[in-house]
C-alpha atoms as a PDB file:
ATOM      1  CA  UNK A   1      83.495  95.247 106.247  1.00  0.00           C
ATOM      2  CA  UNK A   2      86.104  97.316 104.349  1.00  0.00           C
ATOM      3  CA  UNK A   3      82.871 100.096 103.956  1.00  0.00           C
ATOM      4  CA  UNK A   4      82.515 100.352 107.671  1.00  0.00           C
ATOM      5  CA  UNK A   5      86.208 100.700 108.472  1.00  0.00           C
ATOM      6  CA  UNK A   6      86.651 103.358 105.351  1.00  0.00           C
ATOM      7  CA  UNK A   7      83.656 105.244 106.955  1.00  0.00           C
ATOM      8  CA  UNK A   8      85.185 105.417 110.637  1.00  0.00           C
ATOM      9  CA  UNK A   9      88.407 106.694 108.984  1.00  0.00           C
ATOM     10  CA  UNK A  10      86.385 109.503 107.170  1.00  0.00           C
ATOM     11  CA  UNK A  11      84.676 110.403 110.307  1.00  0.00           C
ATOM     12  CA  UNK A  12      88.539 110.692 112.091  1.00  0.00           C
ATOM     13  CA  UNK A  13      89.710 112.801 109.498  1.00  0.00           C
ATOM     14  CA  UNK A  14      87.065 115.132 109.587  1.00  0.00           C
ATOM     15  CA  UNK A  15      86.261 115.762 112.870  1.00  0.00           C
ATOM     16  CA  UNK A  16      90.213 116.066 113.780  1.00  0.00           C
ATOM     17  CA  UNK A  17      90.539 119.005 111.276  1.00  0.00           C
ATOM     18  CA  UNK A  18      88.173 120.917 113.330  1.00  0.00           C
ATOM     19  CA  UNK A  19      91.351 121.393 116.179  1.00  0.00           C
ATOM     20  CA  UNK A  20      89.366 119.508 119.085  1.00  0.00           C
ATOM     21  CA  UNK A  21      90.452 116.895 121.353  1.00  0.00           C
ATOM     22  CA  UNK A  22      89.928 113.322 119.911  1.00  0.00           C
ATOM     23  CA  UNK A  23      89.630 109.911 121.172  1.00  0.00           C
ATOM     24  CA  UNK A  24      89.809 106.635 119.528  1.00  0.00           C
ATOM     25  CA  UNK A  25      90.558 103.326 121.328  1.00  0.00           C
ATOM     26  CA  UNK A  26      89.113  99.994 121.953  1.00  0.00           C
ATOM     27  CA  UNK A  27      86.151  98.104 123.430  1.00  0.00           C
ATOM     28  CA  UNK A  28      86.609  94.771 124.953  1.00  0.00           C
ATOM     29  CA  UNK A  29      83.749  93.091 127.205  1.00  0.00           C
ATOM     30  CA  UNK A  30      80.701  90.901 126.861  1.00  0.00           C
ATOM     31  CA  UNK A  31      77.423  90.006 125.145  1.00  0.00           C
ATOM     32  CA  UNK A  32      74.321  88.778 125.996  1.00  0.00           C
ATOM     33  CA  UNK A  33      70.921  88.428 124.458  1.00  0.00           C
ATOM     34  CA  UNK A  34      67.403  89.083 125.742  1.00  0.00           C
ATOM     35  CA  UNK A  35      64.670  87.075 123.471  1.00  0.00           C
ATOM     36  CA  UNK A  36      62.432  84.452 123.070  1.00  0.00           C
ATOM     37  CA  UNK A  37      64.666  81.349 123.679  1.00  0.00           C
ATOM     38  CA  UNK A  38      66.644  80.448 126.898  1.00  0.00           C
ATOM     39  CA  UNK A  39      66.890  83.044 130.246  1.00  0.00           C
ATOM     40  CA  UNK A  40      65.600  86.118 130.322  1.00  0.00           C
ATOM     41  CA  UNK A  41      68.328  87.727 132.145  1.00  0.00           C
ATOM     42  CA  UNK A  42      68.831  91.469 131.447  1.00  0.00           C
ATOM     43  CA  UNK A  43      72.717  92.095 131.841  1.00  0.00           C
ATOM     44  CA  UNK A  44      74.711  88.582 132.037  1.00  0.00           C
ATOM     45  CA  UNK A  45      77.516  88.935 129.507  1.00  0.00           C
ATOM     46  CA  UNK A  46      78.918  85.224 128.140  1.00  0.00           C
ATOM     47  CA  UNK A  47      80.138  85.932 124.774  1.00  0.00           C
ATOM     48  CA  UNK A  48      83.024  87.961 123.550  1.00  0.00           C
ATOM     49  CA  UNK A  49      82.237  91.351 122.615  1.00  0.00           C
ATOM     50  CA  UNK A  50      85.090  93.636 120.617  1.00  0.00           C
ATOM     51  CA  UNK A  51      84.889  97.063 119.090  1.00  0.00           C
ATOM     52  CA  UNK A  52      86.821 100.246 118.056  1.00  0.00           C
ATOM     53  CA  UNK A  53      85.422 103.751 118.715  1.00  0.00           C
ATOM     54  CA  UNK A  54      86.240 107.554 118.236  1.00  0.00           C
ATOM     55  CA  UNK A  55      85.278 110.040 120.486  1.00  0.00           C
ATOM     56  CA  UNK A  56      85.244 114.123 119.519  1.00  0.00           C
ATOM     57  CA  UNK A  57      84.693 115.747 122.354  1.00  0.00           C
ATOM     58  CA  UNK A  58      82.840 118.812 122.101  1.00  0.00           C
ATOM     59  CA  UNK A  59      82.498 120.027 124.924  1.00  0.00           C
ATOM     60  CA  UNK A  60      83.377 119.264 128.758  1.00  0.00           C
ATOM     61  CA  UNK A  61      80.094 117.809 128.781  1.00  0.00           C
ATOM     62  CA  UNK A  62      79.437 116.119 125.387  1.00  0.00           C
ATOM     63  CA  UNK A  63      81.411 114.380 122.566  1.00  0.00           C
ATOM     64  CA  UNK A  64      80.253 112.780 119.287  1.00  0.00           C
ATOM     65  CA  UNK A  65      80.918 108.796 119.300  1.00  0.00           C
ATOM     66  CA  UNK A  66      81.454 106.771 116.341  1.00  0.00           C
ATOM     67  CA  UNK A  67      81.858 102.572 117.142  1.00  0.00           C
ATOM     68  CA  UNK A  68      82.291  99.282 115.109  1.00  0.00           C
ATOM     69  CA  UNK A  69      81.555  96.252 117.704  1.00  0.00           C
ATOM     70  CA  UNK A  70      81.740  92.602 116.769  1.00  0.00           C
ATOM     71  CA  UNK A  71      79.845  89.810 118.961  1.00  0.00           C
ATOM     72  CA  UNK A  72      78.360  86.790 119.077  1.00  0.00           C
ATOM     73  CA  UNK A  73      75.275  86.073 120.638  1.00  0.00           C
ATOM     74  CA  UNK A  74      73.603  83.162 121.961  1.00  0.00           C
ATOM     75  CA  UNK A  75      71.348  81.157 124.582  1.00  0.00           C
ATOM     76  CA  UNK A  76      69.578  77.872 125.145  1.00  0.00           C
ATOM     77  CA  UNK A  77      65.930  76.796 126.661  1.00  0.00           C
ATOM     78  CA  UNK A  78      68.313  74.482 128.900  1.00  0.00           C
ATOM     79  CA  UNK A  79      69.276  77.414 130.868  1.00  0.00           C
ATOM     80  CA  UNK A  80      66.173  78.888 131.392  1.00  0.00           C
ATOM     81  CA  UNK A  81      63.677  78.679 134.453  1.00  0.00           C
ATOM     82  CA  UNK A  82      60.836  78.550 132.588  1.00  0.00           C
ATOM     83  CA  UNK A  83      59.155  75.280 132.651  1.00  0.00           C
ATOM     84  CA  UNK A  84      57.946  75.956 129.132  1.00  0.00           C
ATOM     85  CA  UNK A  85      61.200  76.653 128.027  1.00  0.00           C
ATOM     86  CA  UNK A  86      63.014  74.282 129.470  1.00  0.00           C
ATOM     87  CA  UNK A  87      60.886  71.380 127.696  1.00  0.00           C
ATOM     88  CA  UNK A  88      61.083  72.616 124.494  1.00  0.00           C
ATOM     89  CA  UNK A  89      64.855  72.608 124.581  1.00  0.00           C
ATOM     90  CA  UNK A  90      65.740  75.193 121.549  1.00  0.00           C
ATOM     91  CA  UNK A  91      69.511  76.800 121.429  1.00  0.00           C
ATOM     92  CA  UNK A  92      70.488  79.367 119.242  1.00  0.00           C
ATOM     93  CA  UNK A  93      74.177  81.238 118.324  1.00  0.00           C
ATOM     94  CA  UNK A  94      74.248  84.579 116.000  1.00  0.00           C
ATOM     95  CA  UNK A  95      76.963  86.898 115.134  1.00  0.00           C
ATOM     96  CA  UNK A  96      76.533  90.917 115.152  1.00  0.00           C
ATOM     97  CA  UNK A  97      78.267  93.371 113.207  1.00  0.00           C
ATOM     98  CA  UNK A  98      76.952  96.745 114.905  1.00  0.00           C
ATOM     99  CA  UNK A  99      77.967 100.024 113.736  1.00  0.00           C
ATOM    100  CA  UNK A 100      76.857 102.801 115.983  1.00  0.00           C
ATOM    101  CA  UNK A 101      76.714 106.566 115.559  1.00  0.00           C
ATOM    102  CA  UNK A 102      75.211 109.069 118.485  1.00  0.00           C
ATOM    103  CA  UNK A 103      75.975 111.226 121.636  1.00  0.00           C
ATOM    104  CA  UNK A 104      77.862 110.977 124.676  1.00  0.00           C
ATOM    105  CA  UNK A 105      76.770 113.210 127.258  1.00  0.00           C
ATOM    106  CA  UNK A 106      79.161 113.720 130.738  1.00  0.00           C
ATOM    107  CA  UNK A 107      77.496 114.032 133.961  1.00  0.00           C
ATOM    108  CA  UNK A 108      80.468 116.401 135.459  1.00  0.00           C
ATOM    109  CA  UNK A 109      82.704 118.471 133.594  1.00  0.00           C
ATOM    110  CA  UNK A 110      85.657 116.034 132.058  1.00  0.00           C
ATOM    111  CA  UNK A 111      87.871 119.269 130.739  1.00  0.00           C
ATOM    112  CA  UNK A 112      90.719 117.315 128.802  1.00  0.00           C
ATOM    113  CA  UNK A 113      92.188 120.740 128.491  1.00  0.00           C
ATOM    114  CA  UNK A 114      93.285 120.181 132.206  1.00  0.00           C
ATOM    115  CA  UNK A 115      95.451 117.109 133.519  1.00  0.00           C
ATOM    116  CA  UNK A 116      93.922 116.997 137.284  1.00  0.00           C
ATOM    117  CA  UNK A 117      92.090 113.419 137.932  1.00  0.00           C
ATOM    118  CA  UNK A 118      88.631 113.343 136.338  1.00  0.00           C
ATOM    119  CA  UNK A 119      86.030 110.927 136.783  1.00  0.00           C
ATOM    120  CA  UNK A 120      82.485 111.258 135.306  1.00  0.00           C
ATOM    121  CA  UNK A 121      79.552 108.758 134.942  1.00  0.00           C
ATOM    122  CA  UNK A 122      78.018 109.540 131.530  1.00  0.00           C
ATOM    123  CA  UNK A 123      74.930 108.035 129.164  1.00  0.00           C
ATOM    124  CA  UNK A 124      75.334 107.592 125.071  1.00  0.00           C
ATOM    125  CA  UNK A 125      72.473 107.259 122.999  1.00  0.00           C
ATOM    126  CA  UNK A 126      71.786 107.465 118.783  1.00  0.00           C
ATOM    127  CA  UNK A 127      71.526 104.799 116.334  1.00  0.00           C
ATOM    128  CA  UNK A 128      72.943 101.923 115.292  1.00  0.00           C
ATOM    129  CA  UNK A 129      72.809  99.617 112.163  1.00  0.00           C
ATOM    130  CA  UNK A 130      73.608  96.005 112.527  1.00  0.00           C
ATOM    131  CA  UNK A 131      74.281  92.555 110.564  1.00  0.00           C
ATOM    132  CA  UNK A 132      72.960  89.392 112.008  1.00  0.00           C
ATOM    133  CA  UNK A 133      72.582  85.795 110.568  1.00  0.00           C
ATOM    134  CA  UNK A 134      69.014  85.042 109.294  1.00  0.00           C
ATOM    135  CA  UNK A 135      68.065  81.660 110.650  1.00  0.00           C
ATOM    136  CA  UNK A 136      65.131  79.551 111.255  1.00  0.00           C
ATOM    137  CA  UNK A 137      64.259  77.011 113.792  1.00  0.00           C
ATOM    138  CA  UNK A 138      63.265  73.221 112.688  1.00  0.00           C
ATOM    139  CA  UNK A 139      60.457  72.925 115.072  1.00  0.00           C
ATOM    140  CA  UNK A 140      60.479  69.140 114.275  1.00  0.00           C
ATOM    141  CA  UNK A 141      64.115  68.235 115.007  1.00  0.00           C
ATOM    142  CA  UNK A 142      65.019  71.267 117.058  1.00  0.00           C
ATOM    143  CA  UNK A 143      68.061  72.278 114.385  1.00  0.00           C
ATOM    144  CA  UNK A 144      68.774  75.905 113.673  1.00  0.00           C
ATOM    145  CA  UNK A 145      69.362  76.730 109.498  1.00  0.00           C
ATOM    146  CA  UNK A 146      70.664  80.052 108.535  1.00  0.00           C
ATOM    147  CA  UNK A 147      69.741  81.478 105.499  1.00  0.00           C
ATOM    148  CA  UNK A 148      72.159  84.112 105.161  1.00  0.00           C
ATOM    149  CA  UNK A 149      73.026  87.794 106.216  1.00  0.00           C
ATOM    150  CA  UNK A 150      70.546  90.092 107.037  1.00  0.00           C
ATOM    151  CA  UNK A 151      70.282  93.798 109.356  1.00  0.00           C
ATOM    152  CA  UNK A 152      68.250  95.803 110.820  1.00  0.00           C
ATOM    153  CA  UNK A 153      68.443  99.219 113.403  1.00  0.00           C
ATOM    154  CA  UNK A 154      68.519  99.143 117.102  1.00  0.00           C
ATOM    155  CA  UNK A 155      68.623 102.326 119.519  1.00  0.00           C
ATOM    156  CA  UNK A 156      71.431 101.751 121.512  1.00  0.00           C
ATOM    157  CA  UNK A 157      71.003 103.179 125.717  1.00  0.00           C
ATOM    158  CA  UNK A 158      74.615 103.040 127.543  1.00  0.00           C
ATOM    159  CA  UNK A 159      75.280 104.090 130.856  1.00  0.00           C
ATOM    160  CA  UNK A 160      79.198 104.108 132.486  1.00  0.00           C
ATOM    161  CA  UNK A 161      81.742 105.848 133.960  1.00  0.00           C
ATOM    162  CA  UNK A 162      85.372 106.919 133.080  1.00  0.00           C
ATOM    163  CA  UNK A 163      88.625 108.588 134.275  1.00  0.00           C
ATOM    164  CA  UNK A 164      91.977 109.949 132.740  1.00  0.00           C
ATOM    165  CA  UNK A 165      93.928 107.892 135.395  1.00  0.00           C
ATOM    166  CA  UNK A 166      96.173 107.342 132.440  1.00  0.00           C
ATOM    167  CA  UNK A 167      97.977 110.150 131.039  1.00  0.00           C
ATOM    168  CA  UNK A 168      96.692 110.275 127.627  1.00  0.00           C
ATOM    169  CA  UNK A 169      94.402 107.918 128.059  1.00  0.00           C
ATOM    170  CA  UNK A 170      90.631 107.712 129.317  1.00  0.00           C
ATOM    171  CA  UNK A 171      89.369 104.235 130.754  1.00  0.00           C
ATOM    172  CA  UNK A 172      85.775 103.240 130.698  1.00  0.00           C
ATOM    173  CA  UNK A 173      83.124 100.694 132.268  1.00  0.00           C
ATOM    174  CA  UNK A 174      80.141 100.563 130.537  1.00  0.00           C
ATOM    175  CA  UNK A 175      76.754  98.790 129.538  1.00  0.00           C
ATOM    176  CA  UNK A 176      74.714  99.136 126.704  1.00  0.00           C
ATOM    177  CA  UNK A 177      71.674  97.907 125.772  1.00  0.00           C
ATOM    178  CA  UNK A 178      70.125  97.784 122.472  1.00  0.00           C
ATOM    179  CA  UNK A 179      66.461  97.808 121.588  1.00  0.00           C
ATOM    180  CA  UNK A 180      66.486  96.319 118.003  1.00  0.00           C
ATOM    181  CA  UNK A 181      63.953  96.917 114.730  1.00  0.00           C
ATOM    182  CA  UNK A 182      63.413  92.601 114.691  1.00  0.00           C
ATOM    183  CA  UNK A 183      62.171  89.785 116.239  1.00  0.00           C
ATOM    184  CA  UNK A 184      64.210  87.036 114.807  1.00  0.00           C
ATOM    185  CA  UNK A 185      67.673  87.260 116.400  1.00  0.00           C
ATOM    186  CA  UNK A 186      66.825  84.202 117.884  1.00  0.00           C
ATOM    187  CA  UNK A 187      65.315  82.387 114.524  1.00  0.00           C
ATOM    188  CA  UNK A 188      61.453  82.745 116.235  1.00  0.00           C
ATOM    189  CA  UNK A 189      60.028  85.081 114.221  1.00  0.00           C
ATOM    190  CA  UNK A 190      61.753  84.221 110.622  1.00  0.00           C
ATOM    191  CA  UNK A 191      59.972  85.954 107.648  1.00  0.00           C
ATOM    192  CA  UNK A 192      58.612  84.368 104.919  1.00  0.00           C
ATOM    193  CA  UNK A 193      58.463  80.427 106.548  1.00  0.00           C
ATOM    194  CA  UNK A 194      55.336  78.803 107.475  1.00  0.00           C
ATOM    195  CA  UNK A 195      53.472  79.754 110.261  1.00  0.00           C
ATOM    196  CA  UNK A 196      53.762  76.762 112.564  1.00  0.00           C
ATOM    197  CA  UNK A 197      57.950  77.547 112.239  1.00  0.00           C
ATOM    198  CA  UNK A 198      57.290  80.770 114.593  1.00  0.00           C
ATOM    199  CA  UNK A 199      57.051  81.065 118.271  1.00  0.00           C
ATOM    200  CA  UNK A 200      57.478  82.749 121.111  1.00  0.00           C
ATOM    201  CA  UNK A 201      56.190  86.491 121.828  1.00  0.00           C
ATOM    202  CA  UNK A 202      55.688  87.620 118.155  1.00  0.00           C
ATOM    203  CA  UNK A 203      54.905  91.382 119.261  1.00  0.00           C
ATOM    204  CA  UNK A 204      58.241  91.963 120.976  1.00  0.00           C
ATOM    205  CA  UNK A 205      61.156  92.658 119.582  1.00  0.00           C
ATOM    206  CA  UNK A 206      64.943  91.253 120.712  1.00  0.00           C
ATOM    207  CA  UNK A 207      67.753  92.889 122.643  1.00  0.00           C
ATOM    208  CA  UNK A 208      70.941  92.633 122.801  1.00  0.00           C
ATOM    209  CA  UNK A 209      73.356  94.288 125.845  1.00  0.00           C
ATOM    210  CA  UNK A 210      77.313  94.617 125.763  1.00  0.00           C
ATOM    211  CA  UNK A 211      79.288  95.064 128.845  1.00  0.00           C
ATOM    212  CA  UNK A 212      82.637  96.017 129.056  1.00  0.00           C
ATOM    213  CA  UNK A 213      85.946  97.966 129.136  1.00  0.00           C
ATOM    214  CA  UNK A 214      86.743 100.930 127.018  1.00  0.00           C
ATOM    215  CA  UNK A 215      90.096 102.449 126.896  1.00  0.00           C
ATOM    216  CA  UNK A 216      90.988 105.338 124.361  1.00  0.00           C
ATOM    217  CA  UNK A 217      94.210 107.688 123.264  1.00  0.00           C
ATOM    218  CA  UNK A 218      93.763 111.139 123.231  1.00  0.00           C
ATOM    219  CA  UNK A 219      95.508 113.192 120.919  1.00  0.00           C
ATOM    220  CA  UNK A 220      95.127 116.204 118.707  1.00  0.00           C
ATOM    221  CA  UNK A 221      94.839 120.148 119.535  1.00  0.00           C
ATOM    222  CA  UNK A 222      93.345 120.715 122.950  1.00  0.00           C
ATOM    223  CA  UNK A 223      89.984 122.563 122.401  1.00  0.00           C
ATOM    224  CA  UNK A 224      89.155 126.455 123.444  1.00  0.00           C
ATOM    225  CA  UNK A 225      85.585 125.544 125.743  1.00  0.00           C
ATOM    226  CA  UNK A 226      85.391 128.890 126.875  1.00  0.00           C
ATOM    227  CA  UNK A 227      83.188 129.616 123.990  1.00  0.00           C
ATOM    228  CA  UNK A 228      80.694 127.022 124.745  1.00  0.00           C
END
């Protein structure tokens, strides 16, 4: 954990020498989980979701994002319409660590250099590298055993919107989806077990979707984009 925060500061420092506008600020919403156990709903946020990002805005129209977003994850068969589902009565709960690195890209201008009201929907996309609990599912009893940390990639696809109604400050609604590198976010597709400890759709992998608020400071030298 102490890596990931010294790595965020690193990116701050270096990107603010470089006399641009910055952001950094908070994320505070909901996660949900799209697998092989429980609904297959595609944005229904039910867990707490909480991050920290930094912006460096580039441009009007782009800005480098750097983010650190804790969750928890989790669903059950119970919920689920699926008669199949529903009678085999698995549940699941997982915690994500998610760093994420990429670009944010502004449909209208969103000039910080200028203090009239902006509002802009945008889209971020990159790569991010997340920590999950490796677990298993008892197939006999129905009990879920975790056998410790593991991670994996996921290409993160966000759409939102955001203003500077704030003076200094730029709020944000947003969702994000992330198509992960594994199948076993859920404990259904658990390497090294016995076969017969595996289920579900074994050539899909999991995703996982926050929704939620973002609200970040600006600060630092106001950018020249006449060059751009």
């Amino acid at each position: 954990m102490k890596r990931i925060f010294f790595v965020l500061l690193l990116t701050v420092i270096s990107f603010s020498a470089k006399a641009q506008i910055n952001e950094v600020g908070v994320f505070a919403g909901g996660s949900n989980y799209i697998g092989d156990i429980g609904p297959t709903d595609y944005i229904a946020p039910e867990k707490l979701a909480l991050g920290i990002l930094y912006k460096w805005n580039r441009s009007p129209r782009h800005s480098y994002r750097a983010s650190f977003t804790y969750a928890k994850i989790s669903s059950a068969d119970a919920d689920s319409d699926v008669t199949g589902r529903k009678q085999r009565g698995y549940e699941f709960e997982n915690t994500l660590k998610e760093l994420s690195l990429g670009l944010e890209f502004n449909f209208f201008d969103f000039n910080l250099h200028e203090d009239d009201l902006k509002i802009t929907p945008y889209v971020y996309g990159g790569l991010s590298y997340f920590w999950y609990d490796d677990m298993y599912i008892d197939n006999v009893n129905g009990r879920t055993y975790n056998r410790g940390n593991e991670s994996a990639l996921a290409i993160p696809m966000t759409v939102g919107i955001k203003t500077n109604a704030l003076k200094n400050f730029v709020i944000g609604f947003e969702i994000g989806a992330r198509y992960t590198f594994t199948d076993n976010l859920d404990g259904s597709n658990p390497k090294d077990v016995d076969e017969s400890l595996r289920f579900g759709n074994l050539d899909s992998e999991d995703w996982y979707v926050f929704t939620g608020l973002t609200l970040t400071y600006t600060f630092g030298e106001k950018p020249c984009y006449c060059s751009e």
